[in-house]
C-alpha atoms as a PDB file:
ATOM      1  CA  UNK A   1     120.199  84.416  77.795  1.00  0.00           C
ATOM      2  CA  UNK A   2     119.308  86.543  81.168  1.00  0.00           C
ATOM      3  CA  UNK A   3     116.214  88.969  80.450  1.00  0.00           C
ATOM      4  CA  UNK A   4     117.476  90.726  83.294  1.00  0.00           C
ATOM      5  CA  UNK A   5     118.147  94.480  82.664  1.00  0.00           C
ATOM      6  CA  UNK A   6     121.788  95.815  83.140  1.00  0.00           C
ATOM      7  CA  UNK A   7     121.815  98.946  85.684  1.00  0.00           C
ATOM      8  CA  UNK A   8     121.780 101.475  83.221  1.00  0.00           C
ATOM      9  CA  UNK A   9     118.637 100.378  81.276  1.00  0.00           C
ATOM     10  CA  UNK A  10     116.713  99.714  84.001  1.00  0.00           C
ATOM     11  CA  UNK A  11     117.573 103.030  85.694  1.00  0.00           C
ATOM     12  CA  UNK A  12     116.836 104.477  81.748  1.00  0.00           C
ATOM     13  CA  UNK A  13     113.356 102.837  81.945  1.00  0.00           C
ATOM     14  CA  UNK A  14     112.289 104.041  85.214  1.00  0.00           C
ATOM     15  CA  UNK A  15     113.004 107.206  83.978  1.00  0.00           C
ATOM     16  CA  UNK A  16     110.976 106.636  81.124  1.00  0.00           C
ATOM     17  CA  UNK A  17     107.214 107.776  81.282  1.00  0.00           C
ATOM     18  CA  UNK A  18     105.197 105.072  82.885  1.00  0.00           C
ATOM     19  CA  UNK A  19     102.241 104.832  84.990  1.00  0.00           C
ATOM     20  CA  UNK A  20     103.870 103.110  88.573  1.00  0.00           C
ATOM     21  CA  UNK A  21     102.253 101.168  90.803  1.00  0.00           C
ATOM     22  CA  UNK A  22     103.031 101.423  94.203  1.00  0.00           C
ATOM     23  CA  UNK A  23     102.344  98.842  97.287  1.00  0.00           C
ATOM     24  CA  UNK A  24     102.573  99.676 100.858  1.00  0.00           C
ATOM     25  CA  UNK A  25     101.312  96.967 103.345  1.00  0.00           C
ATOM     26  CA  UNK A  26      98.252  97.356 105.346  1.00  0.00           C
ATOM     27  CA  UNK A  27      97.944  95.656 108.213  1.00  0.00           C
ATOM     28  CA  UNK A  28      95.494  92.209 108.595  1.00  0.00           C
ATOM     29  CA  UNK A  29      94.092  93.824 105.154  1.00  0.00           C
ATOM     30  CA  UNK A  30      96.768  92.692 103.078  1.00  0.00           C
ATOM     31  CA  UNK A  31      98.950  95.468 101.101  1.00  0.00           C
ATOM     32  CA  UNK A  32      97.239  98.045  99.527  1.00  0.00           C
ATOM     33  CA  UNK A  33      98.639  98.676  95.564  1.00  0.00           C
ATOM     34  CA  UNK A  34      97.298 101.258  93.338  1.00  0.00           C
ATOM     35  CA  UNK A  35      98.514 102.948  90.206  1.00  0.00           C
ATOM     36  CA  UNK A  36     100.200 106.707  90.705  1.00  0.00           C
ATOM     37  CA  UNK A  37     102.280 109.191  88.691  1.00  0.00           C
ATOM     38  CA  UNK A  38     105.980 109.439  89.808  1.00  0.00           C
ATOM     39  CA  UNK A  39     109.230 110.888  89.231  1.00  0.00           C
ATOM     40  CA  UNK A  40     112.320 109.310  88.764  1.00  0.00           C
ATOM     41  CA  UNK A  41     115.957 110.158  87.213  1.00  0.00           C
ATOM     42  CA  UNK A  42     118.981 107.390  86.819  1.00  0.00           C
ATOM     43  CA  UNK A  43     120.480 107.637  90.434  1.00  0.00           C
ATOM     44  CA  UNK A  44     117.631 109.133  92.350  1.00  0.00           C
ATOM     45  CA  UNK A  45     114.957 108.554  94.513  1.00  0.00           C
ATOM     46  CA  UNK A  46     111.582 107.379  93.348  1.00  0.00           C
ATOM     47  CA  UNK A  47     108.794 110.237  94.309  1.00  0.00           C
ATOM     48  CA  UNK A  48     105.377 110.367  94.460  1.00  0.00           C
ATOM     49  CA  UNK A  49     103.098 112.885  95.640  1.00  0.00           C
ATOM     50  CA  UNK A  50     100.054 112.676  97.317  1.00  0.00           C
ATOM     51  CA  UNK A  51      96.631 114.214  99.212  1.00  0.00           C
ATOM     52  CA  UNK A  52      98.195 113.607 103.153  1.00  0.00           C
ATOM     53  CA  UNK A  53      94.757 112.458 103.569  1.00  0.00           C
ATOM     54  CA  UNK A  54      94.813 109.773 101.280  1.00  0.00           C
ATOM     55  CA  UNK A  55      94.918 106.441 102.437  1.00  0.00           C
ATOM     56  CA  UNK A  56      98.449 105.475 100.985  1.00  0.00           C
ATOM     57  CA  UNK A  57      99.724 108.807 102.489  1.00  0.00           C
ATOM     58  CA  UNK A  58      97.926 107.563 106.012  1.00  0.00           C
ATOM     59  CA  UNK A  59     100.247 104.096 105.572  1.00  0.00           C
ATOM     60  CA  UNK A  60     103.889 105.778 104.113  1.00  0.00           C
ATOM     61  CA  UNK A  61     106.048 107.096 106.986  1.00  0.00           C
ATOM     62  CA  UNK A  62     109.126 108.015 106.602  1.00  0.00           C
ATOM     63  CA  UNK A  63     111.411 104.750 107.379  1.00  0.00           C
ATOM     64  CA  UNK A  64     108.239 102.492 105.901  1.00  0.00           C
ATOM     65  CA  UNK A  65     109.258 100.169 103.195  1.00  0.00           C
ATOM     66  CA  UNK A  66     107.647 100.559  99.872  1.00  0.00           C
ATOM     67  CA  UNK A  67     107.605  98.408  96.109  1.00  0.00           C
ATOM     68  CA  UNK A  68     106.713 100.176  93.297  1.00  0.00           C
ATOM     69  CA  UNK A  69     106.910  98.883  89.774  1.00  0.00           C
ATOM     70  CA  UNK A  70     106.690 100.233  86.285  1.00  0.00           C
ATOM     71  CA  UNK A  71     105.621  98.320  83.082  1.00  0.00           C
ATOM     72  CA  UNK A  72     105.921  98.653  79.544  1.00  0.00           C
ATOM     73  CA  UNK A  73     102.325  98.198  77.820  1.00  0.00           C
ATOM     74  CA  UNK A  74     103.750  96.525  74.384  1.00  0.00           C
ATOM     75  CA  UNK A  75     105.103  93.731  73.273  1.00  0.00           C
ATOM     76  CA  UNK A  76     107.313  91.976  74.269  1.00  0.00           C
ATOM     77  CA  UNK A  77     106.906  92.979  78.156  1.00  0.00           C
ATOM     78  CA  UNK A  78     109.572  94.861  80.285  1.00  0.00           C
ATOM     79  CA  UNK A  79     109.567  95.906  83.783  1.00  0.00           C
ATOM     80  CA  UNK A  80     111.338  97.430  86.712  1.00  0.00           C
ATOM     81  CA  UNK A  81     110.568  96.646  90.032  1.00  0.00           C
ATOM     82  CA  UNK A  82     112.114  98.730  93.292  1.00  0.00           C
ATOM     83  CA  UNK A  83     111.652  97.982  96.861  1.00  0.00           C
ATOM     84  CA  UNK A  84     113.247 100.645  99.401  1.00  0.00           C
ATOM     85  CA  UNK A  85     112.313 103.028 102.592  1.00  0.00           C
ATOM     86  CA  UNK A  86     110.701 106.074 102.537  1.00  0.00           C
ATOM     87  CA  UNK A  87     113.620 108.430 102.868  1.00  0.00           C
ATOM     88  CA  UNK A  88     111.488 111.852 102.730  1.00  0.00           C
ATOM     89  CA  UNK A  89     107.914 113.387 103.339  1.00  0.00           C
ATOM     90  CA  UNK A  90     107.365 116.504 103.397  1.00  0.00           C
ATOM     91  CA  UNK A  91     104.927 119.295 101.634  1.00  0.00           C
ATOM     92  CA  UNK A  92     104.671 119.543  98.002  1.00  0.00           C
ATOM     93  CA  UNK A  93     105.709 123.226  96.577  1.00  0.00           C
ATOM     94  CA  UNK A  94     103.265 123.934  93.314  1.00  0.00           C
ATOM     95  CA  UNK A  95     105.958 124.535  91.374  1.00  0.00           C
ATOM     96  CA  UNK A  96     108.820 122.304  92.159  1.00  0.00           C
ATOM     97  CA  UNK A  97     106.654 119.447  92.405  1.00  0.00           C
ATOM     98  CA  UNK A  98     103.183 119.761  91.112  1.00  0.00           C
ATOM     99  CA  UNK A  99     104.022 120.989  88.041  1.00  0.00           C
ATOM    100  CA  UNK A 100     106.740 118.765  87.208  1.00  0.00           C
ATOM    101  CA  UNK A 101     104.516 115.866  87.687  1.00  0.00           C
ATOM    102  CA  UNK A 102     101.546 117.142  85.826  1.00  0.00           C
ATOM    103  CA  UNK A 103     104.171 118.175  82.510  1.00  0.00           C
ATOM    104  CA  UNK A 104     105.768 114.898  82.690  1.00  0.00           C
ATOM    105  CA  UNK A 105     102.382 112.799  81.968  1.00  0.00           C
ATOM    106  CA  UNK A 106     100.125 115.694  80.715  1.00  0.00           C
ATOM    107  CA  UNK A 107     102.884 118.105  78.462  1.00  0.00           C
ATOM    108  CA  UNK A 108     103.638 121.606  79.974  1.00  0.00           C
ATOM    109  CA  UNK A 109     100.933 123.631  78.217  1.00  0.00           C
ATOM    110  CA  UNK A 110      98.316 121.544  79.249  1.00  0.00           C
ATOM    111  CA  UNK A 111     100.196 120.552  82.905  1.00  0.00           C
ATOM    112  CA  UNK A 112     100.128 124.427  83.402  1.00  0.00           C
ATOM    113  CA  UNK A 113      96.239 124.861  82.524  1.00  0.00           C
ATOM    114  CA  UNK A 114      95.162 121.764  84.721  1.00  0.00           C
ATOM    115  CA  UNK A 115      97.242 123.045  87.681  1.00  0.00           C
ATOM    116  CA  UNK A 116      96.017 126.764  87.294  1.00  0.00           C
ATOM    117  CA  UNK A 117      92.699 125.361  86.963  1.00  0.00           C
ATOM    118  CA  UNK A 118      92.595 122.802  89.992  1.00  0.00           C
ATOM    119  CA  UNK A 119      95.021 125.186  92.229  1.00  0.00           C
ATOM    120  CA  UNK A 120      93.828 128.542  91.689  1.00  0.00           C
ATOM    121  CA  UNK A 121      95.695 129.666  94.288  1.00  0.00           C
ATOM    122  CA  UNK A 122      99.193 128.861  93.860  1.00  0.00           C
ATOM    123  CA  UNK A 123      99.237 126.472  96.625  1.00  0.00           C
ATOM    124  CA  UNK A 124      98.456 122.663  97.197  1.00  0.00           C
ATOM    125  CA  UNK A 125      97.511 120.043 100.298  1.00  0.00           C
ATOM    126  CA  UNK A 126      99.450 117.350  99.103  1.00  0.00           C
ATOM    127  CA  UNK A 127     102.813 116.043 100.106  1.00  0.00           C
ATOM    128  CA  UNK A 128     105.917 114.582  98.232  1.00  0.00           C
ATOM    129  CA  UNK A 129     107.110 111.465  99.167  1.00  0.00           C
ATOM    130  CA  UNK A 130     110.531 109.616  98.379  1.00  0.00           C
ATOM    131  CA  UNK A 131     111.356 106.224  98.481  1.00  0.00           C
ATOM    132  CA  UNK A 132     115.395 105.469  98.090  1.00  0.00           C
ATOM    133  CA  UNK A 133     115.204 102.123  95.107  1.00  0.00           C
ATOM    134  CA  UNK A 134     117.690  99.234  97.215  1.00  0.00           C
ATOM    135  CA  UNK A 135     116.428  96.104  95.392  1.00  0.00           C
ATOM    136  CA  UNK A 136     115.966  96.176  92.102  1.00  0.00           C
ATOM    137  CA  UNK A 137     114.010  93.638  89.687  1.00  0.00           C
ATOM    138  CA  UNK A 138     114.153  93.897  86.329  1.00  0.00           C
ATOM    139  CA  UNK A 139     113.203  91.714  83.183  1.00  0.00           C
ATOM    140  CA  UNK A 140     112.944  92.313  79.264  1.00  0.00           C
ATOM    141  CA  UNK A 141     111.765  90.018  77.409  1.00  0.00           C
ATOM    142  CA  UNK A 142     112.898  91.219  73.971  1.00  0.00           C
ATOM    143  CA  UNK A 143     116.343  89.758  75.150  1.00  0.00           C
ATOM    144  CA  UNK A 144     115.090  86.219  74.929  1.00  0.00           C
ATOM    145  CA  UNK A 145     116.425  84.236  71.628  1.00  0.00           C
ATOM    146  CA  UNK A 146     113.239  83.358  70.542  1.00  0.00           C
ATOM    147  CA  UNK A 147     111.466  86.803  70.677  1.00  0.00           C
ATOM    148  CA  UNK A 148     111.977  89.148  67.191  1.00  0.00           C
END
């Protein structure tokens, strides 16, 4: 039996809340992969946002190709992988973006208070990036026959 995950439940667990990882390559240094916070929903774009100063925003253009993959942390393991170009980059708006992020990993009462707190101003540096998912990996391995 495939492990592979049918369109809609990978697109479902993307969606879900996961901590991504995201690789861009780097030159002669090999690519550079690090954990990040993202947004996703069934038929979108994967976004990520960013200090422009960072040194994964320094590497992401807009045409670059990036992977990014999600995991499941129990048993048995599941994953979705995406590789596409960067399709956007542009400034991140406190309230479209920022907040969304911080209430989809933190909960909106305390997303509110830690943006508030960390953006007293209303306004932020960093930038939104989006990377449009064309090849897909997935795999769950609760599918296999000999997994209860």
């Amino acid at each position: 039996m495939s492990t592979a995950m049918t369109k809609e439940d990978r697109e479902r667990f993307l969606a879900e809340l996961h901590v991504g990882v995201v690789s861009v390559a780097d030159g002669a240094r090999g690519p550079m992969t690090v954990p990040i916070w993202y947004l996703y929903e069934p038929g979108g774009d994967v976004t990520i946002i960013t200090p422009p100063d960072s040194r994964k925003a320094r590497l992401i253009e807009v045409g670059t190709r990036i992977s990014f993959v999600a995991q499941s942390e129990e048993m048995p393991p599941k994953y979705v992988s995406v590789e596409g170009p960067v399709v956007s980059r542009e400034p991140a708006d406190v309230d479209r973006d920022v907040r969304a992020l911080t209430a989809r990993y933190l909960g909106k009462e305390l997303g509110d208070a830690y943006v508030d707190a960390t953006r007293p101003d209303g306004t932020t540096p960093e930038i939104v990036i989006r990377m449009r998912p064309q090849r897909w990996f997935s795999k769950d391995f609760s599918k296999r026959a000999d997994v209860d």
